[in-house]
Protein backbone atom coordinates (compact mmCIF):
# COMPACT_ATOMS: atom_id res chain seq x y z
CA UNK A 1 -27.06 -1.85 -4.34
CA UNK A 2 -26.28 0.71 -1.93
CA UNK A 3 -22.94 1.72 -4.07
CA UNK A 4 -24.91 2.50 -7.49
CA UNK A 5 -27.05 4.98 -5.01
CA UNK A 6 -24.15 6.78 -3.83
CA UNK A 7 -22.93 6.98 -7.51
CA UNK A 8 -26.15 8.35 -8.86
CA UNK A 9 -26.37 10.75 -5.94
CA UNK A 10 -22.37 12.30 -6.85
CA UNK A 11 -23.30 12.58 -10.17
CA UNK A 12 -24.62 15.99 -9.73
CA UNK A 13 -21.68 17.23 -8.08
CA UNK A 14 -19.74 15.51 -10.87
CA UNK A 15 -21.32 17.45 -13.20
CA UNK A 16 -21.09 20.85 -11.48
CA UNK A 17 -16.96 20.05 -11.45
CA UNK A 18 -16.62 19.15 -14.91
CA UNK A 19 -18.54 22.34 -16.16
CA UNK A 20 -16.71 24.56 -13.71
CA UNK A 21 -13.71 23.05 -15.23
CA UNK A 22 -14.58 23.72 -18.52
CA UNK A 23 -15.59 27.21 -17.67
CA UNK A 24 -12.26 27.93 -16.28
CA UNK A 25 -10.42 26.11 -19.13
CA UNK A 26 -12.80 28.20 -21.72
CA UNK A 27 -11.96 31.66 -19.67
CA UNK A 28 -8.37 30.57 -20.26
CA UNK A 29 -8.20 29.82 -23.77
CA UNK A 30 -9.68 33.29 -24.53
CA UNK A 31 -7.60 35.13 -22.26
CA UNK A 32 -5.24 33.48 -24.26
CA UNK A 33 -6.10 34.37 -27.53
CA UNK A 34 -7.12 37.76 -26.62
CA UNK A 35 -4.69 39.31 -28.98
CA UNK A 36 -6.04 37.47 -31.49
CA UNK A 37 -9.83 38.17 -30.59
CA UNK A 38 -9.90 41.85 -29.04
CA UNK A 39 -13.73 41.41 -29.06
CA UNK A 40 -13.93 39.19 -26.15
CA UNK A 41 -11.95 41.60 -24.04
CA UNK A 42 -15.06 43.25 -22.31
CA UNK A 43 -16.11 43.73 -18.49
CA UNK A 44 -18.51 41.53 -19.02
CA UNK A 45 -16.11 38.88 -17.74
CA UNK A 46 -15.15 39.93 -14.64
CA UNK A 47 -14.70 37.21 -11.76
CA UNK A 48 -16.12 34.90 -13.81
CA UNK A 49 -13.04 32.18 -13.88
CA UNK A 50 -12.45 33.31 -10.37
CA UNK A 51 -15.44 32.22 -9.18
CA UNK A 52 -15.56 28.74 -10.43
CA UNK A 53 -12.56 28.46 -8.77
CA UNK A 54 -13.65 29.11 -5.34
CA UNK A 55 -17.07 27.02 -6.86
CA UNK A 56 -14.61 23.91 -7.01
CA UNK A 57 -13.09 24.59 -3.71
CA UNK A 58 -16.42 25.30 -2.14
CA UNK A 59 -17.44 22.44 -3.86
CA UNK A 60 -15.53 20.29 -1.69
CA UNK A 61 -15.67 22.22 1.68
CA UNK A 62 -19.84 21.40 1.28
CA UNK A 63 -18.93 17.49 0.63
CA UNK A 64 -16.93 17.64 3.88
CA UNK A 65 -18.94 19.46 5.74
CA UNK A 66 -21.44 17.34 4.73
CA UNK A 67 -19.90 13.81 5.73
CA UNK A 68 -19.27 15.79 9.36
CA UNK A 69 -23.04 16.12 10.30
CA UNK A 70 -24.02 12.99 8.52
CA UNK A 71 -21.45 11.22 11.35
CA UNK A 72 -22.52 13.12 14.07
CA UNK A 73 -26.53 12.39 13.58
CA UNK A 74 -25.83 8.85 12.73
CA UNK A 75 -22.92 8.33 15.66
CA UNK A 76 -23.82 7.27 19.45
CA UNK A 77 -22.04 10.36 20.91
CA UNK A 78 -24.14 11.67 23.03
CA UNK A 79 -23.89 15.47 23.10
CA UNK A 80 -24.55 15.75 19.12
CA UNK A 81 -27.31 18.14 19.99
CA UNK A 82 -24.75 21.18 20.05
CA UNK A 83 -24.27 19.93 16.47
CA UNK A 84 -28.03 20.62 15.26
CA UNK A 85 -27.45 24.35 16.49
CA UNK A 86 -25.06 24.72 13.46
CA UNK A 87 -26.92 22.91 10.73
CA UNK A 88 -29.06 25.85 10.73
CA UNK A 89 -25.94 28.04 10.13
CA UNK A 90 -24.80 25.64 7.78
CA UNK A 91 -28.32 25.60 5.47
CA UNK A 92 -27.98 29.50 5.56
CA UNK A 93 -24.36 29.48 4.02
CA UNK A 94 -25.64 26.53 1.44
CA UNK A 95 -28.55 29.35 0.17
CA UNK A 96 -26.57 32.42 0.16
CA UNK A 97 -23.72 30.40 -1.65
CA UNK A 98 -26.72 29.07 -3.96
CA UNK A 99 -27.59 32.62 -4.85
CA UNK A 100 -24.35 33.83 -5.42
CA UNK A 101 -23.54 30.92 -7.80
CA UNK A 102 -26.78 31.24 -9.75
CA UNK A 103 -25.83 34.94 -10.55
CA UNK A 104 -22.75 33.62 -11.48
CA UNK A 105 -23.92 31.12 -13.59
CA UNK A 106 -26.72 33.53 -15.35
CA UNK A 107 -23.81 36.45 -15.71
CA UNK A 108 -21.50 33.25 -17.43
CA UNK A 109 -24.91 32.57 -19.45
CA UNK A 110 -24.84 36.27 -21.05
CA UNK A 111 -21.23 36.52 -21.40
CA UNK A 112 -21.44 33.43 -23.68
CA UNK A 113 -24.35 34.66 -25.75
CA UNK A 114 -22.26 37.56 -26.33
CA UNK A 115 -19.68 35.61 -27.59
CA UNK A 116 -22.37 33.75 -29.51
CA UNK A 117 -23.68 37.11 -31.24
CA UNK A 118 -20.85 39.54 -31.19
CA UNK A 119 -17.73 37.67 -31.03
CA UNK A 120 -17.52 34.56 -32.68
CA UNK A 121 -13.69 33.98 -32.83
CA UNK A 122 -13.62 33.59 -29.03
CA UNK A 123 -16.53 31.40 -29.53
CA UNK A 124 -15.61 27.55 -29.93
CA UNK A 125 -17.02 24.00 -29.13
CA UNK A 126 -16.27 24.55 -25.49
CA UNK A 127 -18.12 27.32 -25.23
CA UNK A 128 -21.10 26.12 -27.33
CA UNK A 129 -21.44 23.45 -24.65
CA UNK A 130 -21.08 25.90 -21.82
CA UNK A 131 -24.17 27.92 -23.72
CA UNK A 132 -26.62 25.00 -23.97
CA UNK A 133 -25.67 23.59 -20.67
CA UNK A 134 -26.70 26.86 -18.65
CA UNK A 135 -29.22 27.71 -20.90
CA UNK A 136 -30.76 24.61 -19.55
CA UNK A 137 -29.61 24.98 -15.76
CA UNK A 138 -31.26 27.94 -15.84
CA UNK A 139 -34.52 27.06 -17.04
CA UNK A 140 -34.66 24.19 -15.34
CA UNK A 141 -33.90 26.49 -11.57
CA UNK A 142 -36.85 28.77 -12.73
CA UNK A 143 -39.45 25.87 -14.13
CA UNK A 144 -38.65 24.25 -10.10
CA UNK A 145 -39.24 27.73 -8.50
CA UNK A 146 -42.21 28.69 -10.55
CA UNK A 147 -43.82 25.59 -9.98
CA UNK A 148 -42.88 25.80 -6.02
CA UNK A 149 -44.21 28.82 -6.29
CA UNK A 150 -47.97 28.04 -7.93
CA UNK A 151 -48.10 25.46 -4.96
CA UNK A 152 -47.17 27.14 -2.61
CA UNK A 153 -50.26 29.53 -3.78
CA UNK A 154 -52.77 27.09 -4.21
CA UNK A 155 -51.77 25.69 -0.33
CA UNK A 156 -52.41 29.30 0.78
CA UNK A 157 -55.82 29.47 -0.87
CA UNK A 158 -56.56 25.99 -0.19
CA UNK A 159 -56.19 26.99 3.86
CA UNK A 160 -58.45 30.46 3.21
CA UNK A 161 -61.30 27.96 2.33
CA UNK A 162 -61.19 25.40 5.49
């Protein structure tokens, strides 16, 4: 029981691998066939195979990380309050590398739909599932923020009215 929990909670990260994979594979093939396809040469690009990279690597620097304070709260040492001073550094690394990956992920997003509209030999199945699958990433980050967002509101004027 407590196995198919841990399973459903790494299939997130699972999935984050697997399309950073694929967008580093995708980056590749048209860097490879750039002779071939001259229109996908464009700035537009840049860093974009070198961040999933360092996504992957980060990837797994989080998981360990992770397991680290998990061992410490749960553990009988006794002096794991000097631990819950760097949580707090921890959480502010996990949103500033959250930022920087969502800008990656939304530049990715318009690179592909420029391959969609203006280049269409560099665009192949790979990259048609790259499309769709940050075309819904995305929406889904901004339906979860707009909707933390009206609550958040209607808290605030529920407290003006106590």
């Amino acid at each position: 029981m407590n196995n198919t929990n841990y399973n459903f909670n790494s299939f997130p990260f699972i999935i984050n691998i697997a399309a950073a994979i694929l967008v580093i594979y995708s980056m590749n093939q048209i860097e490879k066939n750039s002779s071939i396809c001259e229109c996908s040469i464009t700035p537009m690009k840049r860093f974009i195979k070198e961040w999933f990279i360092i996504f992957i690597i980060i990837n797994f620097i989080n998981i360990f990380a992770s397991i680290i304070f998990v061992y410490f709260i749960f553990s009988q040492i006794k002096n794991f309050n000097s631990v819950f001073k760097y949580i707090y550094i921890y959480i502010g690394y996990l949103i500033i590398i959250g930022i920087i990956h969502f800008i990656m992920v939304v530049r990715t997003f318009l690179y592909l739909n420029y391959l969609r509209k203006s280049c269409t030999c560099a665009y192949n199945l790979p990259e048609k599932i790259l499309f769709w699958y940050f075309l819904i990433s995305i929406s889904l980050v901004i339906t979860i923020l707009s909707a933390l967002f009206i609550i958040g509101l209607l808290y605030l004027s529920s407290l003006k009215y106590r």
